[in-house]
Structure formats: C-alpha cells, structure tokens
Protein backbone atom coordinates (compact mmCIF):
# COMPACT_ATOMS: atom_id res chain seq x y z
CA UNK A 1 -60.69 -41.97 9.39
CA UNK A 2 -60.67 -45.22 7.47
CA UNK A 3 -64.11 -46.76 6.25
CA UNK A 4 -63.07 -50.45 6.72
CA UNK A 5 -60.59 -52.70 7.86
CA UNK A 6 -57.40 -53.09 5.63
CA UNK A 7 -57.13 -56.74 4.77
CA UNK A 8 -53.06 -56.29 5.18
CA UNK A 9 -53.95 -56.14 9.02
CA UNK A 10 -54.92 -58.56 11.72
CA UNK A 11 -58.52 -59.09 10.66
CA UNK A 12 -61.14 -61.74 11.95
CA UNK A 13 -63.89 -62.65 9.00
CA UNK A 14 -67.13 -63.04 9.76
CA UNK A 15 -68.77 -66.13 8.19
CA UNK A 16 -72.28 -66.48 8.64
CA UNK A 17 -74.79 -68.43 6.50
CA UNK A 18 -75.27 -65.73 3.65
CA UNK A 19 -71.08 -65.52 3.52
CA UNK A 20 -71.06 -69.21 3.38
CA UNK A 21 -73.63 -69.81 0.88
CA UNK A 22 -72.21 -66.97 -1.30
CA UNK A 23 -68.61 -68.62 -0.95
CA UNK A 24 -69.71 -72.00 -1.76
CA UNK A 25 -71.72 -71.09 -5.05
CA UNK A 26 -68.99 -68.97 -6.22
CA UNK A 27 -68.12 -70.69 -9.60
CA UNK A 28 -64.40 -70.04 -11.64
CA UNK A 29 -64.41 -69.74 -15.44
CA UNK A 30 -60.70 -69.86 -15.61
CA UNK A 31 -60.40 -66.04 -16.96
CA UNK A 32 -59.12 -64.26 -14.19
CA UNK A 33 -60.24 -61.18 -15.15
CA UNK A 34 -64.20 -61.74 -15.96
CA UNK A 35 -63.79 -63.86 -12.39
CA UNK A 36 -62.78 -60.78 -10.84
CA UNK A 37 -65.04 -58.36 -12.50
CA UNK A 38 -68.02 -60.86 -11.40
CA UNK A 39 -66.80 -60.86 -7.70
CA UNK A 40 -65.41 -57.18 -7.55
CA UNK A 41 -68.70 -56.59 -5.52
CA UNK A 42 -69.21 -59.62 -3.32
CA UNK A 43 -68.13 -58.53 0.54
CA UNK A 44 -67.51 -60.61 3.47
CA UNK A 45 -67.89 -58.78 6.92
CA UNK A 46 -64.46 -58.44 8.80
CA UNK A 47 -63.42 -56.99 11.98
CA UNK A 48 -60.47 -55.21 12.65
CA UNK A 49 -58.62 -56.96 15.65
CA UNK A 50 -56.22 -53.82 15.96
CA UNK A 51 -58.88 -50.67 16.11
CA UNK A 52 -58.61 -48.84 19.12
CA UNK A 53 -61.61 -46.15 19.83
CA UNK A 54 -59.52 -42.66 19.51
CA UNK A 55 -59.66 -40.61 22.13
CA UNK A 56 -61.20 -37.72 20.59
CA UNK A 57 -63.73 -39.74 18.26
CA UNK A 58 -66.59 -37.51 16.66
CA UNK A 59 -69.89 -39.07 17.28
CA UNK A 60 -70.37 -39.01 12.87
CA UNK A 61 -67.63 -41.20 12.80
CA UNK A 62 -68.83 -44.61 10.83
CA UNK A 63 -66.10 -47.01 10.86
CA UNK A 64 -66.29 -48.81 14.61
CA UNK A 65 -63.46 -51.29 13.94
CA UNK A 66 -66.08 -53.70 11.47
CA UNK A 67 -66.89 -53.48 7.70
CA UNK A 68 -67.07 -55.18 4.67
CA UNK A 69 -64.23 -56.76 2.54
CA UNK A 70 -64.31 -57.20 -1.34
CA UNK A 71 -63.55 -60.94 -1.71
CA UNK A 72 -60.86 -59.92 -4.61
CA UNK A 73 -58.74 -57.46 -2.44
C-alpha cells in the first residue's frame, strides 16, 4: 500500500496559510543543488484525486488517499 500520493498522478494540493507562507519565503541561491538539499524536507499536503478505498482495506492501513509531497519531487 502506498504512503502518499505520487505526484505523476492527478493530485489536488492543498494550500493553506502555513503552505503559503512557506512558499512565499522560500528564497533561491542559484545552486541547484544546496536549493534542493535546503527544501528536500519542506512538504505540501496533496490529495490523491484517483484513490479508491480497496475493497478489502485493513483497518492499519495509513494512507487514505492524502499525504504530504516534498516540494523537490
């Protein structure tokens, strides 16, 4: 069972204030990989438009069709 939403999919992001403010103080150094070292662990909350419940779904199953993205993936 997956733990999150794969970004390749049809995903919905969930922007609320904390996203927002985190997005808009986000600053770029021009090295692309110190950039991406600094953001490797900033997430944005996404839902997965195309997650169906299985039929047989085990009640310790944690992924519900919403997680977190990295905002390098």
């Amino acid at each position: 069972m997956s733990t999150s939403p794969n970004p390749k999919e049809n995903i919905c992001l969930i922007l609320d204030e904390t996203s927002i403010t985190m997005l808009a103080g986000l600053t770029f150094t021009g090295d692309l990989e110190g950039d991406f070292s600094r953001f490797d662990s900033m997430n944005v909350r996404a839902i997965d438009c195309t997650w169906r419940r299985p039929a047989e779904m085990k009640s310790n199953d944690t992924f519900r069709g919403i997680g977190d993205l990295s905002i390098v993936v």
